[in-house]
N, C-alpha and C. Protein backbone atom coordinates (compact mmCIF):
# COMPACT_ATOMS: atom_id res chain seq x y z
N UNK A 1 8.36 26.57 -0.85
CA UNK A 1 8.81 25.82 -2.01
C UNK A 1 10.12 25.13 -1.67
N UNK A 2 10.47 24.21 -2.11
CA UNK A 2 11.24 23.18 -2.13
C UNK A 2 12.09 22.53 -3.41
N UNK A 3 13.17 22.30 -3.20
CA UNK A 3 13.83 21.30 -4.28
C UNK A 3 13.33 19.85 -4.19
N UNK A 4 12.92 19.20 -5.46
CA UNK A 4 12.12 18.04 -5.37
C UNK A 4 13.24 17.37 -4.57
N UNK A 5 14.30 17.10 -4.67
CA UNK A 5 15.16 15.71 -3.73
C UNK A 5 14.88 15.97 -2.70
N UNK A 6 15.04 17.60 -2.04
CA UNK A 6 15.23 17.33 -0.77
C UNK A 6 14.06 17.38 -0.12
N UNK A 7 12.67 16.93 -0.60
CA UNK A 7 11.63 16.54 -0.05
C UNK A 7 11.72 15.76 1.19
N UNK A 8 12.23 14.35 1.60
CA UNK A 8 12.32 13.52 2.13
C UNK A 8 12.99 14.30 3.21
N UNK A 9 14.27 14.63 3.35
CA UNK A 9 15.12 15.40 4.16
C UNK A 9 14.40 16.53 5.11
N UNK A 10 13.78 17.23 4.00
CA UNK A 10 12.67 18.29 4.67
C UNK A 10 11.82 17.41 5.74
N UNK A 11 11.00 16.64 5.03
CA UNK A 11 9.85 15.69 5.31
C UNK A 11 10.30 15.49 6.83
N UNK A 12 11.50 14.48 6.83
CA UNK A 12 11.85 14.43 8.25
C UNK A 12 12.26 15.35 9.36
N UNK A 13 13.02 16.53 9.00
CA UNK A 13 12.76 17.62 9.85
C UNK A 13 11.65 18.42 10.60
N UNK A 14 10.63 18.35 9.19
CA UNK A 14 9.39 18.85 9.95
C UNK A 14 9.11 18.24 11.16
N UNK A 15 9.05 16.94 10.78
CA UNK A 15 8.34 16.18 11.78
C UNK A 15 9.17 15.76 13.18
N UNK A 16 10.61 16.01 13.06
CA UNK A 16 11.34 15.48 14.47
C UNK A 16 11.44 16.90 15.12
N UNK A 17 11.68 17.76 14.17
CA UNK A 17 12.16 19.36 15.17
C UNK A 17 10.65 19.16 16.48
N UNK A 18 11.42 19.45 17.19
CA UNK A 18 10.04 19.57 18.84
C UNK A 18 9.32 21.18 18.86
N UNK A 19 10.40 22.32 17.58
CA UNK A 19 9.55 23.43 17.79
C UNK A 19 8.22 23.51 16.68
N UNK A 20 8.46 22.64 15.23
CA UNK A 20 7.72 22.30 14.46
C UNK A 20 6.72 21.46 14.77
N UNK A 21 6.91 20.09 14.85
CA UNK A 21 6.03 18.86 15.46
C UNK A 21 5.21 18.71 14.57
N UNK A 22 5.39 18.31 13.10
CA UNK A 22 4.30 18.24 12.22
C UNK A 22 4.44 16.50 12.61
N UNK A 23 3.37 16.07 12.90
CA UNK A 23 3.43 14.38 13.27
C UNK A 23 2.70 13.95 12.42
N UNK A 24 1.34 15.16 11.73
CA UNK A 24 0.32 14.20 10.69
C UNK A 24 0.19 15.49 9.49
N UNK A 25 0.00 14.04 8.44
CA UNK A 25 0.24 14.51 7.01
C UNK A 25 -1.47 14.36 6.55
N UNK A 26 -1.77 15.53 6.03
CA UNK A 26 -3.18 15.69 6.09
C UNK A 26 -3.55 15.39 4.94
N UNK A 27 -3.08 15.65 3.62
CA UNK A 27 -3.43 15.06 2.31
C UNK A 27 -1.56 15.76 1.54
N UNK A 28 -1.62 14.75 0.76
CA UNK A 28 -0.65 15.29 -0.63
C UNK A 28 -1.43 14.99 -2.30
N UNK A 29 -1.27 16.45 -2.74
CA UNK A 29 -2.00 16.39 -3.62
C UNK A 29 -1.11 16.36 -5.18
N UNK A 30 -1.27 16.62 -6.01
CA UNK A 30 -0.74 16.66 -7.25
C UNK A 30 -1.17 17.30 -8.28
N UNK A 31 -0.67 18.49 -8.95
CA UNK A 31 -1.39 19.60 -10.28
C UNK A 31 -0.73 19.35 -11.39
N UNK A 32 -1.27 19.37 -12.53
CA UNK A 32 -0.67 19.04 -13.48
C UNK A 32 -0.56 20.58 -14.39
N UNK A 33 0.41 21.39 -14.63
CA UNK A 33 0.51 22.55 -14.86
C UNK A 33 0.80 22.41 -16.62
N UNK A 34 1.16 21.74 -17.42
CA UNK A 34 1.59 20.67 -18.82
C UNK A 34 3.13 21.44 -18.52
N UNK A 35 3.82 22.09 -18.36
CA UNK A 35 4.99 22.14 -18.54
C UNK A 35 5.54 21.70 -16.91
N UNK A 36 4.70 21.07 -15.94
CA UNK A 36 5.76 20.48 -15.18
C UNK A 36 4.88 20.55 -14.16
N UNK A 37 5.09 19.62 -13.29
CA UNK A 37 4.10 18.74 -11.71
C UNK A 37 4.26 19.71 -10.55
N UNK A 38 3.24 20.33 -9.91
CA UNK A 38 3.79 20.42 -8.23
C UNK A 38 2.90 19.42 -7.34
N UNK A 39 3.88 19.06 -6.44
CA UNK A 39 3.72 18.01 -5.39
C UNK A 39 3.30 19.02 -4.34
N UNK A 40 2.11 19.21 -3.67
CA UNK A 40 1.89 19.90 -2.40
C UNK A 40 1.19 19.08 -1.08
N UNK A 41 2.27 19.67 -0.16
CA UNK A 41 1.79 18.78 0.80
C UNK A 41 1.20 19.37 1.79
N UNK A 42 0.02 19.64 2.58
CA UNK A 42 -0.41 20.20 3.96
C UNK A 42 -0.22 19.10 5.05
N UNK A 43 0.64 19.79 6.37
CA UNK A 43 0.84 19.27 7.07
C UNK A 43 0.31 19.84 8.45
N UNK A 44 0.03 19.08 9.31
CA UNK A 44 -0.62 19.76 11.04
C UNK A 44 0.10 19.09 12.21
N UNK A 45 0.29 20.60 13.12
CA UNK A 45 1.33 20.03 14.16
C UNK A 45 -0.05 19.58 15.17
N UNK A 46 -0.58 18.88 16.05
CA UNK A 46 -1.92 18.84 16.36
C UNK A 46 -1.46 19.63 17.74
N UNK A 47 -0.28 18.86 18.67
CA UNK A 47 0.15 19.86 19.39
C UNK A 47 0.80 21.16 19.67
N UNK A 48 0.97 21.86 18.45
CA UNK A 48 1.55 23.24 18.40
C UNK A 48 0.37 23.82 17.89
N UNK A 49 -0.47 23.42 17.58
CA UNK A 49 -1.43 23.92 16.91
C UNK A 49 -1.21 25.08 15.59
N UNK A 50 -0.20 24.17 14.70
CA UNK A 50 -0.63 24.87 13.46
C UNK A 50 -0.15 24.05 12.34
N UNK A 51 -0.22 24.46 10.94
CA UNK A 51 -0.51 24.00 10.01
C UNK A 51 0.82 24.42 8.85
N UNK A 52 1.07 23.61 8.03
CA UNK A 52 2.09 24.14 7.04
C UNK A 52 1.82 23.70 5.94
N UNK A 53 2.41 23.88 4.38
CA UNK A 53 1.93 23.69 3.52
C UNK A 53 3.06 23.93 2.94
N UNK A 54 3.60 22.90 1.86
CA UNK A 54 5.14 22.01 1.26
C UNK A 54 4.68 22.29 -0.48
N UNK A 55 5.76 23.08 -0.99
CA UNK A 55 5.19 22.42 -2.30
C UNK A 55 6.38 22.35 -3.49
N UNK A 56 6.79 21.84 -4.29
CA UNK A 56 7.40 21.84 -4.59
C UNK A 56 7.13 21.18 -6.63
N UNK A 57 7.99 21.75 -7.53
CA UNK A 57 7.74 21.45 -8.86
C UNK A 57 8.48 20.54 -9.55
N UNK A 58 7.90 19.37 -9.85
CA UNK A 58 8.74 18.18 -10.79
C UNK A 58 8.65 18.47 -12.10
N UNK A 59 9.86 18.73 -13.10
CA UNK A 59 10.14 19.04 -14.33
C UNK A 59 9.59 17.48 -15.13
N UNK A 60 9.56 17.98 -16.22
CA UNK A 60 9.33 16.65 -17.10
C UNK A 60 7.97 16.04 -16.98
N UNK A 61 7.68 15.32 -18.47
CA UNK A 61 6.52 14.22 -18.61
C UNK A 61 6.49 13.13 -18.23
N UNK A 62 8.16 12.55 -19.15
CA UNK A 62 8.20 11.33 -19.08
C UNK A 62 8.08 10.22 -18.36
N UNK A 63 8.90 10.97 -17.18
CA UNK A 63 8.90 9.95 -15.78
C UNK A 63 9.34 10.80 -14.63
N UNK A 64 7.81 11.74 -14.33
CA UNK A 64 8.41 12.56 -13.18
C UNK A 64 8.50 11.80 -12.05
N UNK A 65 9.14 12.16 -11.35
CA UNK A 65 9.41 11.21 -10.01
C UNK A 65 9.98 12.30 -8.93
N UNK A 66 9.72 11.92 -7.60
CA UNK A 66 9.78 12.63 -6.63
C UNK A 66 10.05 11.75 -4.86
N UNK A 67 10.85 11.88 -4.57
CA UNK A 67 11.12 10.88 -3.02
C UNK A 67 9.79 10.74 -2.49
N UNK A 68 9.64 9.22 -1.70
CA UNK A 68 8.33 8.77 -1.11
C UNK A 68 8.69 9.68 0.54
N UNK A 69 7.50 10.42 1.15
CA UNK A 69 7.47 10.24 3.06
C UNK A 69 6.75 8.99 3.37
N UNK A 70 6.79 7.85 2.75
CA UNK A 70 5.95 6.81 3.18
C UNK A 70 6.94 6.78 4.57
N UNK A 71 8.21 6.94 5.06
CA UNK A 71 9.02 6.49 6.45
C UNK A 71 8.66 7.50 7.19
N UNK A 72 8.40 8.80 6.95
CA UNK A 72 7.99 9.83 7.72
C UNK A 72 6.72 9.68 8.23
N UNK A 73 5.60 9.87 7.34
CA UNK A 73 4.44 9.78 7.78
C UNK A 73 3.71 8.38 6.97
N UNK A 74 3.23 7.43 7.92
CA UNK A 74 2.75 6.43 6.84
C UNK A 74 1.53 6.47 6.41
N UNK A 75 0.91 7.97 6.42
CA UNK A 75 -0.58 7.65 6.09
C UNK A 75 -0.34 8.28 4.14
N UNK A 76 1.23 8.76 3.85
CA UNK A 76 1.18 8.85 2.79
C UNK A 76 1.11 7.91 1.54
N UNK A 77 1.23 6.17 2.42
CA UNK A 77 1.04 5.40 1.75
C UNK A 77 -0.30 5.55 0.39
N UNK A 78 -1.39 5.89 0.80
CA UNK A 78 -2.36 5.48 -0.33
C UNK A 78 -2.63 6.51 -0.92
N UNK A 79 -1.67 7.56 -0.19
CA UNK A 79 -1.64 9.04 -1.23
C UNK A 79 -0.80 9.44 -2.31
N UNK A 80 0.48 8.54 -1.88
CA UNK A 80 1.15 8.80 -2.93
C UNK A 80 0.90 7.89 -4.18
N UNK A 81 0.10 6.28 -3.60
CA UNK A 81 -0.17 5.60 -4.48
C UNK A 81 -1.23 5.93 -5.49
N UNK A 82 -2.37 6.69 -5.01
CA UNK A 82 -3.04 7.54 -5.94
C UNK A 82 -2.88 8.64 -7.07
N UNK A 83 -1.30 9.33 -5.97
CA UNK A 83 -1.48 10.52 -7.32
C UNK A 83 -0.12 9.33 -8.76
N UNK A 84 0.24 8.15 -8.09
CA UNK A 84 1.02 7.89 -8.99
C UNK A 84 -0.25 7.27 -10.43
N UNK A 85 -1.36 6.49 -9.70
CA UNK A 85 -2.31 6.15 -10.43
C UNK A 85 -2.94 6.96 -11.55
N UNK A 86 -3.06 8.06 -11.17
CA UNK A 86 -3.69 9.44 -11.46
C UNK A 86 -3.21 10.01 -11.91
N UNK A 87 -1.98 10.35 -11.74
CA UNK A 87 -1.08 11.43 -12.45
C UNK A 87 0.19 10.82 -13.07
N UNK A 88 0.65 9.94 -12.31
CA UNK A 88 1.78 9.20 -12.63
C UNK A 88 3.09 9.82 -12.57
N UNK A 89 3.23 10.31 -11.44
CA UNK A 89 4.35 10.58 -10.57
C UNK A 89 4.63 9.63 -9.27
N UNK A 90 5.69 9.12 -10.18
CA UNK A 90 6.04 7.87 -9.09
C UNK A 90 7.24 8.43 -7.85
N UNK A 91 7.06 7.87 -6.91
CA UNK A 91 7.34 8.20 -5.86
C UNK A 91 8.72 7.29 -4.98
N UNK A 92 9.83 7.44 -5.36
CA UNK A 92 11.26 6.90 -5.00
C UNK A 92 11.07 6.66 -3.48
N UNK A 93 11.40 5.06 -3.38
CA UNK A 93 11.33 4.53 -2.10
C UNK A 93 9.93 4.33 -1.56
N UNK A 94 9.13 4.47 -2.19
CA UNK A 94 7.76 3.92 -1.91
C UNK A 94 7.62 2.11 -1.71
N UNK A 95 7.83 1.60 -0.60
CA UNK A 95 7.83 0.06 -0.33
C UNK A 95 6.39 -0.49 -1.55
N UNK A 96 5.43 -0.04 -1.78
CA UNK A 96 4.01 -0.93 -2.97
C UNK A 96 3.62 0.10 -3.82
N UNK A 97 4.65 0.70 -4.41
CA UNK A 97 3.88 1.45 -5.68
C UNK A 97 3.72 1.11 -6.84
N UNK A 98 1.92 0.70 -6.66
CA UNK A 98 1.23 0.16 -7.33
C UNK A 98 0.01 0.98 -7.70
N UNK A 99 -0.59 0.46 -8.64
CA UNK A 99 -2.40 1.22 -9.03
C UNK A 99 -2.92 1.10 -7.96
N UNK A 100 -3.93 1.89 -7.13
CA UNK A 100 -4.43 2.00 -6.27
C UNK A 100 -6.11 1.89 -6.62
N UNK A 101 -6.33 2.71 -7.67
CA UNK A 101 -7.58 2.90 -8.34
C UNK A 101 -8.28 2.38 -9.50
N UNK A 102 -7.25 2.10 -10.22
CA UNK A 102 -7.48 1.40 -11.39
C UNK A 102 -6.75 -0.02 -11.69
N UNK A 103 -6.93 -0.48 -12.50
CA UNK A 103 -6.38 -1.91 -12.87
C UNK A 103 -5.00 -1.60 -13.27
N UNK A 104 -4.02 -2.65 -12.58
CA UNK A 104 -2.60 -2.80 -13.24
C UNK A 104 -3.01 -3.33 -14.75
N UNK A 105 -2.11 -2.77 -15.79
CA UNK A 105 -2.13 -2.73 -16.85
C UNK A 105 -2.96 -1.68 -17.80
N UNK A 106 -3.57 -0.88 -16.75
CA UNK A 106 -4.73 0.44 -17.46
C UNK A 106 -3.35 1.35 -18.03
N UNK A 107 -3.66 2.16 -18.97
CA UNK A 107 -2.91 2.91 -20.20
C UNK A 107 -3.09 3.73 -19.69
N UNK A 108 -1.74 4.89 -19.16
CA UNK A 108 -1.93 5.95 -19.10
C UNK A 108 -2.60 6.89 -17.52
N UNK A 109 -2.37 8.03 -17.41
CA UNK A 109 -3.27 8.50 -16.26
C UNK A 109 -4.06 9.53 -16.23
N UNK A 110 -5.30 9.16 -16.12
CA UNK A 110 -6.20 9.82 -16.12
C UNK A 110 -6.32 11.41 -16.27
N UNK A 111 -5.71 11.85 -14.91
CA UNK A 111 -5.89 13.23 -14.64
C UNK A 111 -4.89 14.10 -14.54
N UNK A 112 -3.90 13.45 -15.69
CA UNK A 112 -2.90 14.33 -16.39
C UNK A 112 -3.90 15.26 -17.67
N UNK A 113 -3.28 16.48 -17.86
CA UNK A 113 -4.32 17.41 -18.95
C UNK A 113 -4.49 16.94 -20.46
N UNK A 114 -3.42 16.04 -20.38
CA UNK A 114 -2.70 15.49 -22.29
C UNK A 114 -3.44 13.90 -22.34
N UNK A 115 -4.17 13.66 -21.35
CA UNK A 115 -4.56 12.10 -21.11
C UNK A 115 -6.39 12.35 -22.25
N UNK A 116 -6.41 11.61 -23.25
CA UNK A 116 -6.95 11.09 -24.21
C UNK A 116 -8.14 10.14 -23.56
C-alpha cells in the first residue's frame, strides 16, 4: 500500500532500481469501494523474474484524482484513460486524458456503484 501522491515517485523507483527492474506494467485496475477508490497496479520484472502488486486508496467522489505513470511506463496510457472513462479517476499529468470508450460528452461513469 501506498500514499496516493507518492505513486509516481514509487512508480519510478520500481522501475530504475537494477535489484527491482519492474520495466512492464501489466494492467492498472480500479475498485470502487463507495466510500473511496483503490488504484492497483501489477507489475513484472521479466528479467528478475518476478512480479509485484501496488495499491493504493483515493478518498472522495467528487474528483478523485491520482498521479499519471504514463512517463514511467507508457503502456499505462490507455489504462489510465479507461479507468478515467469508467470510473472517473482522473489521472495528474496524463499528456490525453480523454474518453477512451465512450463518447466525449457521455454523463457520468459507468462502473462507479452510485452510476444510474
Amino acid at each position: 500500500w501506498i500514499k496516493t501522491p507518492s505513486i509516481g515517485r514509487v512508480a519510478r523507483f520500481l522501475q530504475s532500481d537494477e535489484k527491482l527492474d519492474f520495466q512492464f506494467l501489466n494492467s492498472i485496475s480500479a475498485v470502487d469501494y463507495i466510500g473511496y477508490f483503490e488504484v492497483v497496479y501489477h507489475l513484472t520484472s521479466l528479467r528478475r523474474r518476478h512480479t509485484a502488486t501496488i495499491k493504493s486508496k483515493i478518498q472522495g467522489r467528487s474528483e478523485p484524482t491520482a498521479p499519471s505513470v504514463y512517463r514511467v511506463w507508457r503502456g499505462a496510457d490507455f489504462q489510465e484513460r479507461e479507468i478515467w472513462d469508467l470510473m472517473g479517476i482522473h489521472f495528474d499529468g496524463h499528456p490525453n486524458m480523454k474518453r477512451i470508450m465512450l463518447w466525449e460528452g457521455f454523463q457520468g461513469h459507468p462502473l462507479r456503484k452510485d452510476f444510474l
